[in-house]
N, C-alpha and C. Protein backbone atom coordinates (compact mmCIF):
# COMPACT_ATOMS: atom_id res chain seq x y z
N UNK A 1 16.66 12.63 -11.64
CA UNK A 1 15.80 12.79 -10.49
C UNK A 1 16.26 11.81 -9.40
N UNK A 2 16.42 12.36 -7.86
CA UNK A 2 16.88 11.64 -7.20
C UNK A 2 15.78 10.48 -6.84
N UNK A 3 15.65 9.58 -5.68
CA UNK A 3 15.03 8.73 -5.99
C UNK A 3 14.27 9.07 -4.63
N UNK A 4 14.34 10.34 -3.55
CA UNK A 4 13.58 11.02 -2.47
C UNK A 4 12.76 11.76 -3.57
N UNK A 5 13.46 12.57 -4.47
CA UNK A 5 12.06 13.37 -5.24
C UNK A 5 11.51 12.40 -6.11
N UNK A 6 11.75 11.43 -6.39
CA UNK A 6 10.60 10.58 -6.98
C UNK A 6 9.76 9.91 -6.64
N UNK A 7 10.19 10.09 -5.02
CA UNK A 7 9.31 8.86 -3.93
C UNK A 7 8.22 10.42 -3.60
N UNK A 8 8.62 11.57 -3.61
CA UNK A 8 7.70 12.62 -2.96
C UNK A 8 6.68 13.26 -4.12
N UNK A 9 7.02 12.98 -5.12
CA UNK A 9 6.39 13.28 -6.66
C UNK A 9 5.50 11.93 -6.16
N UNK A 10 5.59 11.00 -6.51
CA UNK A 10 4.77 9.29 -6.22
C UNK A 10 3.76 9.88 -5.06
N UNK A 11 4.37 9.91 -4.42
CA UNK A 11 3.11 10.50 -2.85
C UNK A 11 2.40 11.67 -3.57
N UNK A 12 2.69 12.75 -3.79
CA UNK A 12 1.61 13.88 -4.22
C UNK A 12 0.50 13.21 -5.09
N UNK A 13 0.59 12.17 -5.84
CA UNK A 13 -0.01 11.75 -7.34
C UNK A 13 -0.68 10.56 -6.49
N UNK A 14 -0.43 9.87 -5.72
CA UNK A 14 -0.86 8.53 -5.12
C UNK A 14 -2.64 8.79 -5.07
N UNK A 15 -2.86 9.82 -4.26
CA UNK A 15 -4.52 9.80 -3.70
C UNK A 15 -5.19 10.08 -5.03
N UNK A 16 -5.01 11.21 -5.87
CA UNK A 16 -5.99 11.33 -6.96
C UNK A 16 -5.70 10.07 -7.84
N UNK A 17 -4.71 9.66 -8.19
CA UNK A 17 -4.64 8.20 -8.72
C UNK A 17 -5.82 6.68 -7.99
N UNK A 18 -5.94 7.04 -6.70
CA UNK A 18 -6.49 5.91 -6.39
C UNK A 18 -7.86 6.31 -6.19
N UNK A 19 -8.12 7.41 -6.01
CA UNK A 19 -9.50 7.97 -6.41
C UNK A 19 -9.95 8.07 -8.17
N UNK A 20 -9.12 7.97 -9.03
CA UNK A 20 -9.35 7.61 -10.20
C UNK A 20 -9.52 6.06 -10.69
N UNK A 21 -8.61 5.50 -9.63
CA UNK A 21 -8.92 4.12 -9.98
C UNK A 21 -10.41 3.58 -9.04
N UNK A 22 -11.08 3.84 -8.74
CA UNK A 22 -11.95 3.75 -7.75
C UNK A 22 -13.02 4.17 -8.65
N UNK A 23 -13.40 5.36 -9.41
CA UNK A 23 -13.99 5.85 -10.04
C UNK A 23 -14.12 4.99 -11.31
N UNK A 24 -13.14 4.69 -11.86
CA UNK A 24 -13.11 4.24 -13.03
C UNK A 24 -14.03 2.38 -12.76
N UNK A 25 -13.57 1.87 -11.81
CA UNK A 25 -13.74 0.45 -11.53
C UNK A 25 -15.09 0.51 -11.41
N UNK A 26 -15.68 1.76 -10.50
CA UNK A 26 -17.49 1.65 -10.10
C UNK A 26 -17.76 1.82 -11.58
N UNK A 27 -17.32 2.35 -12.35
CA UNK A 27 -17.82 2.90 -13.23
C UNK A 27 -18.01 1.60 -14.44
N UNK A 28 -17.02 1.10 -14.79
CA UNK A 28 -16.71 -0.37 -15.47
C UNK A 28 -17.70 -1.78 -14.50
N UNK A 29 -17.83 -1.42 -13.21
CA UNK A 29 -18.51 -3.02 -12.88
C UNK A 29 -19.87 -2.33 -11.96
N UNK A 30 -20.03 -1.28 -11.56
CA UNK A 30 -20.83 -0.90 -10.94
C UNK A 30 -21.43 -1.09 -9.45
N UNK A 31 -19.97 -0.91 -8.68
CA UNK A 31 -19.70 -1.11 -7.79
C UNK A 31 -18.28 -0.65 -7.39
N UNK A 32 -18.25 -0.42 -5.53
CA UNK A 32 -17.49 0.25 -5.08
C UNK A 32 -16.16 -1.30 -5.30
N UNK A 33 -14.69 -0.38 -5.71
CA UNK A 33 -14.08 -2.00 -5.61
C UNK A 33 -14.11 -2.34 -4.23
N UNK A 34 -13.29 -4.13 -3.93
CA UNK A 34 -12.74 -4.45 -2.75
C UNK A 34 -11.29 -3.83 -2.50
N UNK A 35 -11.49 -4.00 -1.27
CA UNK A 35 -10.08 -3.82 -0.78
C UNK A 35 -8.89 -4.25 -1.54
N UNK A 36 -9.28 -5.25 -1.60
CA UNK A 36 -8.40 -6.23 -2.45
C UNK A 36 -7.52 -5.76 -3.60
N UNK A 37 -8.83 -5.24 -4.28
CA UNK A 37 -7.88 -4.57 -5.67
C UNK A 37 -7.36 -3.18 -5.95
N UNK A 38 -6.87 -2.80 -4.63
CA UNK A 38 -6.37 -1.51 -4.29
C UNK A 38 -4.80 -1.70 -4.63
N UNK A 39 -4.72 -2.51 -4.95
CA UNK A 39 -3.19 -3.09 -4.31
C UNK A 39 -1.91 -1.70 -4.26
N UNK A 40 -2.13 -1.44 -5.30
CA UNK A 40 -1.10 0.00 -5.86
C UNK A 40 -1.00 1.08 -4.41
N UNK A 41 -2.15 0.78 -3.64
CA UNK A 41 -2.46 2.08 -3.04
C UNK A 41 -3.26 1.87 -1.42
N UNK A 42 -2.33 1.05 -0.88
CA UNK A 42 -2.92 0.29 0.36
C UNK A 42 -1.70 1.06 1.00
N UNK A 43 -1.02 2.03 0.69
CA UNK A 43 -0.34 3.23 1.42
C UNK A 43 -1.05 3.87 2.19
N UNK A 44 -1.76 4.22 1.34
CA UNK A 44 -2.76 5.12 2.16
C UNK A 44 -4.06 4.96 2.73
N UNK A 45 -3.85 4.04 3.35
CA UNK A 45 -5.30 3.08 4.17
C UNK A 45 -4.77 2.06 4.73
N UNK A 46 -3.80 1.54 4.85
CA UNK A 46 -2.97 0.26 5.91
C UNK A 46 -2.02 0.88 6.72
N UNK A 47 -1.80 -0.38 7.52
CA UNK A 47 -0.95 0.30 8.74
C UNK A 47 -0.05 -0.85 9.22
N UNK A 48 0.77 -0.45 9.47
CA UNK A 48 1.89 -1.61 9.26
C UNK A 48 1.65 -2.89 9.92
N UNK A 49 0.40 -3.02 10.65
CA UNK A 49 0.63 -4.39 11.47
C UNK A 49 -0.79 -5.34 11.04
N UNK A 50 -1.25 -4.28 9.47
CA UNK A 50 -2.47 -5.14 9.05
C UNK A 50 -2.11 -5.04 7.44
N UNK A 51 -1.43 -5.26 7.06
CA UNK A 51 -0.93 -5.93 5.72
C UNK A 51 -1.25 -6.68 5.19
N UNK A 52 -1.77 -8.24 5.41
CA UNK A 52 -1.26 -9.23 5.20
C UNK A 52 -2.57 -9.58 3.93
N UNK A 53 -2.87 -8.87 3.69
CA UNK A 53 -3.74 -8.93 2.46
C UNK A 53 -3.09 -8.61 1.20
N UNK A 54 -1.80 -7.54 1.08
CA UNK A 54 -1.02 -6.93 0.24
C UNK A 54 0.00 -7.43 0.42
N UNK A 55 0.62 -8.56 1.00
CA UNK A 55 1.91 -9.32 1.08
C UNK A 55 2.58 -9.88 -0.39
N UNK A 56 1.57 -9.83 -1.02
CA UNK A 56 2.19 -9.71 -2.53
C UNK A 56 2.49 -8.94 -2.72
N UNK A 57 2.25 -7.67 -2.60
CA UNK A 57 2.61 -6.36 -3.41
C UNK A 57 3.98 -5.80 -2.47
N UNK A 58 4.12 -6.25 -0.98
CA UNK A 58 5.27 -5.86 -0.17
C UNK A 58 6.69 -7.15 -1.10
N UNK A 59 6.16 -7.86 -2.03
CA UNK A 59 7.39 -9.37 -1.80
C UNK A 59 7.66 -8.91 -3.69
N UNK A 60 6.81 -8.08 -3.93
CA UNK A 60 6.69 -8.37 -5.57
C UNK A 60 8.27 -7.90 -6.32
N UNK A 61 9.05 -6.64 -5.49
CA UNK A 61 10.29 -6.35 -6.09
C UNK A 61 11.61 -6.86 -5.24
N UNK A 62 11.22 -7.65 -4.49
CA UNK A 62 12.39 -8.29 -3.98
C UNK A 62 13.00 -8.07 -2.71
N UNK A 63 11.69 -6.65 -2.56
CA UNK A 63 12.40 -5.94 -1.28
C UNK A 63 11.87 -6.09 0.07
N UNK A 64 11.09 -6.83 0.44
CA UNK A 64 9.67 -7.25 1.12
C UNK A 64 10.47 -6.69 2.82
N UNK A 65 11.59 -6.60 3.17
CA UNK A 65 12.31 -5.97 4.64
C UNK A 65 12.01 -4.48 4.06
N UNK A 66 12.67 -3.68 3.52
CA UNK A 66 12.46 -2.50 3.22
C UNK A 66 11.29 -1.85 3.02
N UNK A 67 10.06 -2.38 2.03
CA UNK A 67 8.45 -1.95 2.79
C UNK A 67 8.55 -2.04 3.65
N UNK A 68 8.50 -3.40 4.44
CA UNK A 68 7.94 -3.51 6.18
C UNK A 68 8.74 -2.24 6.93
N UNK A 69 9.89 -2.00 6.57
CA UNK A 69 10.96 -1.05 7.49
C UNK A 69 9.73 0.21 6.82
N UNK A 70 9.98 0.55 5.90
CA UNK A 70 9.01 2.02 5.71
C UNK A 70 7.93 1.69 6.01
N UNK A 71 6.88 0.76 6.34
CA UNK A 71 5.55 0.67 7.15
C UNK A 71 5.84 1.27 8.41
N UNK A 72 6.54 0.65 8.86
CA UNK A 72 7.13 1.23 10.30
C UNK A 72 7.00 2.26 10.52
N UNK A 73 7.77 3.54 9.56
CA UNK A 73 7.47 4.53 9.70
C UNK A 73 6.05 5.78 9.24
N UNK A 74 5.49 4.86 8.55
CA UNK A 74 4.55 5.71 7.30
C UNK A 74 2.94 5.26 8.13
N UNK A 75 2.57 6.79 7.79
CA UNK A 75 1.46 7.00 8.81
C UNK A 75 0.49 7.54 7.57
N UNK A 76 -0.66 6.12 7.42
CA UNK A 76 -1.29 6.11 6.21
C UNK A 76 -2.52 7.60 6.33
N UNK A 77 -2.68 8.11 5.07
CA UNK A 77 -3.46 9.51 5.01
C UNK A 77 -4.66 8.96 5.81
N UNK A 78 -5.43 7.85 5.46
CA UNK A 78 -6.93 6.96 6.10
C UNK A 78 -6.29 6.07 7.15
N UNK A 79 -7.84 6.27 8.23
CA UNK A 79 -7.04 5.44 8.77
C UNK A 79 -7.40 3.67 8.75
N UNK A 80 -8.37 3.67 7.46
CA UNK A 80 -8.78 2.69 7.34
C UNK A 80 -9.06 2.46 5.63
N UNK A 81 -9.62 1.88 4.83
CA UNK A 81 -9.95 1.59 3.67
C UNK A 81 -11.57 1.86 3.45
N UNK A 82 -12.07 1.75 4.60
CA UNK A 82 -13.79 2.95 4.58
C UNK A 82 -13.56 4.04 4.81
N UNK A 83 -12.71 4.52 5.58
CA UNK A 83 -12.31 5.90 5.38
C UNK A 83 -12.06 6.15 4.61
N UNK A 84 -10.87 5.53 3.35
CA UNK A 84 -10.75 6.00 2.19
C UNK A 84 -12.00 5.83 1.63
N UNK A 85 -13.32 5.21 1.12
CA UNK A 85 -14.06 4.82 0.71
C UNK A 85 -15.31 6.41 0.49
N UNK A 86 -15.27 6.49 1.72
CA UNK A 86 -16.13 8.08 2.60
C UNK A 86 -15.54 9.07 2.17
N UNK A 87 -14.33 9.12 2.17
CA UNK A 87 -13.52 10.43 1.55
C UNK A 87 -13.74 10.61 0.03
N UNK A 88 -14.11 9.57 -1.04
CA UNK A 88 -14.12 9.17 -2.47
C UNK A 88 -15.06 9.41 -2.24
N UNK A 89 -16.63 8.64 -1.80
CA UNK A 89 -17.70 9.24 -1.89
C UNK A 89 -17.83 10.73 -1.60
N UNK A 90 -17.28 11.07 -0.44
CA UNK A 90 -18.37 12.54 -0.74
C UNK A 90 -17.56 13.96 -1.87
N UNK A 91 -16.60 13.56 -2.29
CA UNK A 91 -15.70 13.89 -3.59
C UNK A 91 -16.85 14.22 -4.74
């Protein structure tokens, strides 16, 4: 598998994954999570010039220029992390 169809396989699977992890967490502590512990999935609710909460997760494989370069381009599904939040609730 090349490593474009594994990045486009990763994107199809990303939202129900983080709507599962969302589900599962209210479900275990009884409550919506924070932002915070999205980390996997701040793709799709950040925007390249408000990161700096996930700067671990941009530095964690070594590649921390290459995220920022694909932030650049990547235009998150939410345009916020309550948006994602609103979209999970009414699910």
């Amino acid at each position: 598998m090349s490593l474009a169809d594994f990045k486009a396989k990763r994107e199809k699977r990303q939202l129900s994954e983080a709507k599962a992890y969302v589900r599962e967490y209210k479900l275990r502590f009884g409550v919506i999570p924070p932002e915070s512990k999205l980390t996997e999935y701040f793709f799709l609710f950040k925007k390249n010039d408000d990161v700096k909460t996930f700067h671990e997760m941009l530095t964690l494989m070594g590649n921390y220029e290459n995220s920022v370069k694909e932030l650049e381009v990547h235009k998150p599904v939410f345009n916020n992390y309550e948006e994602f939040i609103d979209y999970y609730l009414k699910d």
